[in-house]
C-alpha atoms as a PDB file:
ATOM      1  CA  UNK A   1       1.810  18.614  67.380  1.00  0.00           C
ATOM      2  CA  UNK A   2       0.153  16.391  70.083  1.00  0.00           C
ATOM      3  CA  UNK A   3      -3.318  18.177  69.581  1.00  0.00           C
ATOM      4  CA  UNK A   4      -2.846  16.867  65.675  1.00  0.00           C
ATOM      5  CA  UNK A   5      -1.959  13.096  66.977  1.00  0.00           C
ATOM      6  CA  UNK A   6      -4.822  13.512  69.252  1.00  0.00           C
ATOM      7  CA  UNK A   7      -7.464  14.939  66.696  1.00  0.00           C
ATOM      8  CA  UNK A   8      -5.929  11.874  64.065  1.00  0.00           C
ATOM      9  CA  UNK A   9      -6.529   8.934  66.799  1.00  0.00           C
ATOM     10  CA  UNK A  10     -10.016  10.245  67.356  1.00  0.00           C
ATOM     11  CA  UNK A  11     -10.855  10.209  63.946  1.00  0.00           C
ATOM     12  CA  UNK A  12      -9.258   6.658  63.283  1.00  0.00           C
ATOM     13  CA  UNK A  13     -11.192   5.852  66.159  1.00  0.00           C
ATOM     14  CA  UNK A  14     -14.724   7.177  64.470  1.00  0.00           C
ATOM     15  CA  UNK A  15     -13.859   5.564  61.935  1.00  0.00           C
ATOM     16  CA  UNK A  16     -13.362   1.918  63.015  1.00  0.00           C
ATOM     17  CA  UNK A  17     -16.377   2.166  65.135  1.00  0.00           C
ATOM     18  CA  UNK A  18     -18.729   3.481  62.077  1.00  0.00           C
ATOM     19  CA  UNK A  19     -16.685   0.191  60.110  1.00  0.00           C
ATOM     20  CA  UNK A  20     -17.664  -2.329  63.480  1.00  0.00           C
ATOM     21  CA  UNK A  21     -21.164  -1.025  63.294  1.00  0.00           C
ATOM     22  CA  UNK A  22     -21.552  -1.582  60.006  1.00  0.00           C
ATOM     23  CA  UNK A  23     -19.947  -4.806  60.084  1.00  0.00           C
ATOM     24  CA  UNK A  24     -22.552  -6.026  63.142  1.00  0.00           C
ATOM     25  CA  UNK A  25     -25.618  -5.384  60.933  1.00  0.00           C
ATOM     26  CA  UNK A  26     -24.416  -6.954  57.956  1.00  0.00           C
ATOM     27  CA  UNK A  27     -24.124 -10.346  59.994  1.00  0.00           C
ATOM     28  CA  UNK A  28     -27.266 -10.083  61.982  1.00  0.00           C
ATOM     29  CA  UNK A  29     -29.058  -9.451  59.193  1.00  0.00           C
ATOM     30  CA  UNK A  30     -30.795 -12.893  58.013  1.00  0.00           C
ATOM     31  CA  UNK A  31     -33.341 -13.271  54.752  1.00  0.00           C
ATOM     32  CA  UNK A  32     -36.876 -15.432  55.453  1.00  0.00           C
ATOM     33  CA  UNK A  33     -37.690 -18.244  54.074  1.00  0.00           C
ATOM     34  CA  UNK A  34     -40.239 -17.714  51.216  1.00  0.00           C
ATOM     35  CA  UNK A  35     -43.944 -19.138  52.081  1.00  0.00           C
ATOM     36  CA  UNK A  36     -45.184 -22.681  50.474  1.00  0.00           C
ATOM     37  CA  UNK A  37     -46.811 -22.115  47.701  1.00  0.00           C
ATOM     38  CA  UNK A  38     -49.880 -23.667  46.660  1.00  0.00           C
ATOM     39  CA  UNK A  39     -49.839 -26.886  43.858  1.00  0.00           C
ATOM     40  CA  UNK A  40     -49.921 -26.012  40.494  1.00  0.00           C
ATOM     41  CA  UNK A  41     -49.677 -21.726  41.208  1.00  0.00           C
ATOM     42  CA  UNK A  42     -46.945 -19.680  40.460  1.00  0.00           C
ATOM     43  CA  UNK A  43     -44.900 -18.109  43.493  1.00  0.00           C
ATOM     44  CA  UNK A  44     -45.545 -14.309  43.784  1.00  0.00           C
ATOM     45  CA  UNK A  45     -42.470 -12.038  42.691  1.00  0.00           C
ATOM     46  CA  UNK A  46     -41.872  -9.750  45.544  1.00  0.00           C
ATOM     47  CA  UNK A  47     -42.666  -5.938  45.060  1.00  0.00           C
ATOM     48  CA  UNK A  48     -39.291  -4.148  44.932  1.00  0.00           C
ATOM     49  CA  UNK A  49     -40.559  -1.532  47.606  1.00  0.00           C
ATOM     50  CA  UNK A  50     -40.663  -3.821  50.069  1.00  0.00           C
ATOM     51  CA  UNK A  51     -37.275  -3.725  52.757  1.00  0.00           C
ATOM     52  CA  UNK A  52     -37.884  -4.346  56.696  1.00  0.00           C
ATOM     53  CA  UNK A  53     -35.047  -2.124  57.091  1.00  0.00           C
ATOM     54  CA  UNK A  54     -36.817   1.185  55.842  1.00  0.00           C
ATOM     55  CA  UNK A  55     -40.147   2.392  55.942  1.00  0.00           C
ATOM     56  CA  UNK A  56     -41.282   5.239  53.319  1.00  0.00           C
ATOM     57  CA  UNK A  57     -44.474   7.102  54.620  1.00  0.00           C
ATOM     58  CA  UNK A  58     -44.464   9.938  51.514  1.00  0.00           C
ATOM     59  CA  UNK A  59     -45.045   9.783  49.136  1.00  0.00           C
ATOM     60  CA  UNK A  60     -47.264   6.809  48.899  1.00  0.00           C
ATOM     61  CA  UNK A  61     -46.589   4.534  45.871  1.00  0.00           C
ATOM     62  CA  UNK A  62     -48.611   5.565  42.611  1.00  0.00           C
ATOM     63  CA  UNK A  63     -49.186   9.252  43.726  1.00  0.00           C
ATOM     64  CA  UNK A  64     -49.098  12.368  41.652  1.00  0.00           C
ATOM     65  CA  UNK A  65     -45.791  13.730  42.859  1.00  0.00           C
ATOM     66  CA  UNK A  66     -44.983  17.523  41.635  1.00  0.00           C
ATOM     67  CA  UNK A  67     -41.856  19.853  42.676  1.00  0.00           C
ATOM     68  CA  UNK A  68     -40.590  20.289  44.922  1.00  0.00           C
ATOM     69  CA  UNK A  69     -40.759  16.557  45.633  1.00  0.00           C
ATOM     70  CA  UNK A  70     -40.921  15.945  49.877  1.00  0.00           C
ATOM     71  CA  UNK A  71     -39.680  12.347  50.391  1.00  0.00           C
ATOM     72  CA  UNK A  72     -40.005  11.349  54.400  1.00  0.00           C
ATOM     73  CA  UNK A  73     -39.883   8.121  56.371  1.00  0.00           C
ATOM     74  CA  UNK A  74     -37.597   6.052  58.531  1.00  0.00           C
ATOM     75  CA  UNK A  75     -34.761   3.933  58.002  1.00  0.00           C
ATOM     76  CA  UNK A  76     -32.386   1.507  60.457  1.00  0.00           C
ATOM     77  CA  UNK A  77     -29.005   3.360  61.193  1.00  0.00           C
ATOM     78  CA  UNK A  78     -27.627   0.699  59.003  1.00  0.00           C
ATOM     79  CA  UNK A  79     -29.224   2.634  55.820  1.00  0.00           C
ATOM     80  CA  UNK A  80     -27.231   5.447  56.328  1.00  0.00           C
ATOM     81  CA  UNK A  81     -24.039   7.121  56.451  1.00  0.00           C
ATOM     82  CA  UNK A  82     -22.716  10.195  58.147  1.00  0.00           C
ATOM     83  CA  UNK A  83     -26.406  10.436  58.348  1.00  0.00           C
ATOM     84  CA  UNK A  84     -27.243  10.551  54.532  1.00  0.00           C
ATOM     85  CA  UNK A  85     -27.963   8.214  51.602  1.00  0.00           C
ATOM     86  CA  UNK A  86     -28.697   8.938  48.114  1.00  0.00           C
ATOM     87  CA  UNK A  87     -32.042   8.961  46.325  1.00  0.00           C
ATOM     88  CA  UNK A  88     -33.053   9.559  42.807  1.00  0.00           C
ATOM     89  CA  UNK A  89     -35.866  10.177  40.870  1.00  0.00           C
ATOM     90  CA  UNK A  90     -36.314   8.785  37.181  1.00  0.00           C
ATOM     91  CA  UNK A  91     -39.088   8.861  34.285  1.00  0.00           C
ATOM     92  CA  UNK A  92     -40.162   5.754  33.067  1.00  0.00           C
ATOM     93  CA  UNK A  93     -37.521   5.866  30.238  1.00  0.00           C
ATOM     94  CA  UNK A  94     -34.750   5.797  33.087  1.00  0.00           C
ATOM     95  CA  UNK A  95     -33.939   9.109  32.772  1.00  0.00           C
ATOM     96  CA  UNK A  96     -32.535  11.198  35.646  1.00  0.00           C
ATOM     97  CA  UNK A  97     -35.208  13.980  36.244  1.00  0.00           C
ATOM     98  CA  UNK A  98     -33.670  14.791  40.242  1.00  0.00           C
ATOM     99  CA  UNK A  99     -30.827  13.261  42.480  1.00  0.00           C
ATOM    100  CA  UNK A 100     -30.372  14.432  46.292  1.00  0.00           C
ATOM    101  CA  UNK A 101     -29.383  12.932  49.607  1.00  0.00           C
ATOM    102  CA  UNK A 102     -32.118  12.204  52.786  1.00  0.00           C
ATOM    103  CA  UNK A 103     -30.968  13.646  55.563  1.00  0.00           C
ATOM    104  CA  UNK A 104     -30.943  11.788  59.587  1.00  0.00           C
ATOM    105  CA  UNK A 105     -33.175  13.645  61.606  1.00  0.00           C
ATOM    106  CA  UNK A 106     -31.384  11.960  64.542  1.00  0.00           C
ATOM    107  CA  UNK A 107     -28.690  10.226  65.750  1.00  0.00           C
ATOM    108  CA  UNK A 108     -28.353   7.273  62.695  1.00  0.00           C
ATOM    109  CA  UNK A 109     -25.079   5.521  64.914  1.00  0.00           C
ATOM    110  CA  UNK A 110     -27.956   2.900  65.772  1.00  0.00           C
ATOM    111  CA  UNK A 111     -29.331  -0.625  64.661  1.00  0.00           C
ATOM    112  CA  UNK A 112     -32.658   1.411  65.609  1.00  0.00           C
ATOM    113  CA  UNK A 113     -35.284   3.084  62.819  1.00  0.00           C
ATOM    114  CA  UNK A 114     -33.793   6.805  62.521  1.00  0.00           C
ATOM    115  CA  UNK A 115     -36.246   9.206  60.818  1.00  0.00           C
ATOM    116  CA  UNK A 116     -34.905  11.126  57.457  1.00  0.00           C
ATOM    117  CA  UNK A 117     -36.228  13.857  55.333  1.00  0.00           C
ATOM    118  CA  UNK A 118     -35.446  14.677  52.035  1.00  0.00           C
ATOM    119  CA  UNK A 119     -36.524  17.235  49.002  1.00  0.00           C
ATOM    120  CA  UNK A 120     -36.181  17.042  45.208  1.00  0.00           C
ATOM    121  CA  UNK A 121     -36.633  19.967  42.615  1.00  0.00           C
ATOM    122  CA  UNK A 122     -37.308  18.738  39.454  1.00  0.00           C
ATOM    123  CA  UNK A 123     -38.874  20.215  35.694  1.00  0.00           C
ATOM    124  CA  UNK A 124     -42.354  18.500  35.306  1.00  0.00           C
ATOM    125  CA  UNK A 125     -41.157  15.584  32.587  1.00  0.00           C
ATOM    126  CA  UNK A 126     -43.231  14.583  29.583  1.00  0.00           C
ATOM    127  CA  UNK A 127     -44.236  11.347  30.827  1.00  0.00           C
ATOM    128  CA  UNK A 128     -46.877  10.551  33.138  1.00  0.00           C
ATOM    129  CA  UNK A 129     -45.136   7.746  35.666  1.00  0.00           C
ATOM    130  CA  UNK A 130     -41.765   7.369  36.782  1.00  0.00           C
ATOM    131  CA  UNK A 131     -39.792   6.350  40.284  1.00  0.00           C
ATOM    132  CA  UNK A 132     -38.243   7.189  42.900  1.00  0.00           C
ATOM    133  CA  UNK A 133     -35.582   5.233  44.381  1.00  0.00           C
ATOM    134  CA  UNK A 134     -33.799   5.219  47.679  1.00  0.00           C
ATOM    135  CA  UNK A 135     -30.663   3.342  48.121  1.00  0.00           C
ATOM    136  CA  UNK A 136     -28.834   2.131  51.002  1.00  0.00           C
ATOM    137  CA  UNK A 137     -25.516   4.576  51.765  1.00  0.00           C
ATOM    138  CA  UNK A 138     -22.997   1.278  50.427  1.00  0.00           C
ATOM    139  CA  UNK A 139     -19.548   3.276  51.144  1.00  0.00           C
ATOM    140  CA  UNK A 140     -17.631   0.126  51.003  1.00  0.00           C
ATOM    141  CA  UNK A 141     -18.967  -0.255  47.644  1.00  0.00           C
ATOM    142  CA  UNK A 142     -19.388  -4.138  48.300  1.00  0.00           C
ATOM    143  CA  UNK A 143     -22.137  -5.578  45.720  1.00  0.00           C
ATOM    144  CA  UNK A 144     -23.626  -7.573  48.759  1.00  0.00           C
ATOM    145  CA  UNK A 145     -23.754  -4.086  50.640  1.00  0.00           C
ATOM    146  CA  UNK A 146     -25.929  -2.995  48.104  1.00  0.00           C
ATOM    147  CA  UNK A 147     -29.561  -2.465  48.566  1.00  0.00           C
ATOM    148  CA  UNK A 148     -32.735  -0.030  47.092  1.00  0.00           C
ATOM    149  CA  UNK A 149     -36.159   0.122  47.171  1.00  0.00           C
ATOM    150  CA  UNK A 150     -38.120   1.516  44.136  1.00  0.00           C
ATOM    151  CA  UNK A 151     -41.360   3.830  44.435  1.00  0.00           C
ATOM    152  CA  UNK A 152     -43.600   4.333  41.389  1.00  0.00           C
ATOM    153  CA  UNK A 153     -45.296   7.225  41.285  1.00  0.00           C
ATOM    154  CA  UNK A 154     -46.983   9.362  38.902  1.00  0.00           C
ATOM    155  CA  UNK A 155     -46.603  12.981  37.093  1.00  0.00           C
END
């Protein structure tokens, strides 16, 4: 009986300190301020792969990707959890073609870049682009928790 207190305080424990760290990054976390833009141009829409908070290194953006589908990179701790987050890959018409996890290859309890792996199988689709996207593990399912990046790439 006192192993099972024991064993239920250390998980509580885990838990609020997964919650804390969690909590730390989403108020340190600050957005910069957009650069002037020039008289009489229009400001530049942002690429949607862009995040400071992960860094993608394959595939490359407009490759030829082919199965099975090696995604690898780095990502803050803040990206993940219990060391995973989910990634898809879609054709161009938004259909589903592959949906996995990337995996920590380290500890990802850190505000630190971690370094994460990740393979899809998928049927070669009809059409010829598609993307892959990468979203940030949101277990609290808070819409302000929420953030992907989006990788076009090619079939």
């Amino acid at each position: 009986m006192r192993n099972k207190i024991i064993f239920l305080l250390a998980i509580a424990l885990f838990g609020l300190s997964a919650c804390s760290l969690d909590i730390k990054t989403l108020f340190k976390q600050s957005t910069p301020e957009p650069a002037p833009v020039a008289e009489n141009q229009p400001a530049p829409s942002p690429p949607s792969n862009v995040d400071v908070s992960i860094k993608v290194t394959q595939p490359e953006a407009n490759t030829l990707v082919v199965s099975p589908l090696v995604i690898k990179g780095e990502a803050k701790g803040s990206w993940f959890f219990e060391a995973s987050f989910p990634i898809k890959l879609l054709d161009d018409k938004g259909t589903v073609l592959a949906q996995g996890t990337a995996q920590a290859q380290g500890n990802w309890m850190t505000e630190d870049f971690v370094p994460f792996t990740a393979q899809l199988n998928f049927s070669k689709p009809s059409a010829t682009a598609g993307s892959l996207i990468l979203s940030k593990d949101n277990p609290s399912g808070l819409p302000a928790n929420d953030r992907q990046i989006v990788i076009p790439v090619n079939f």
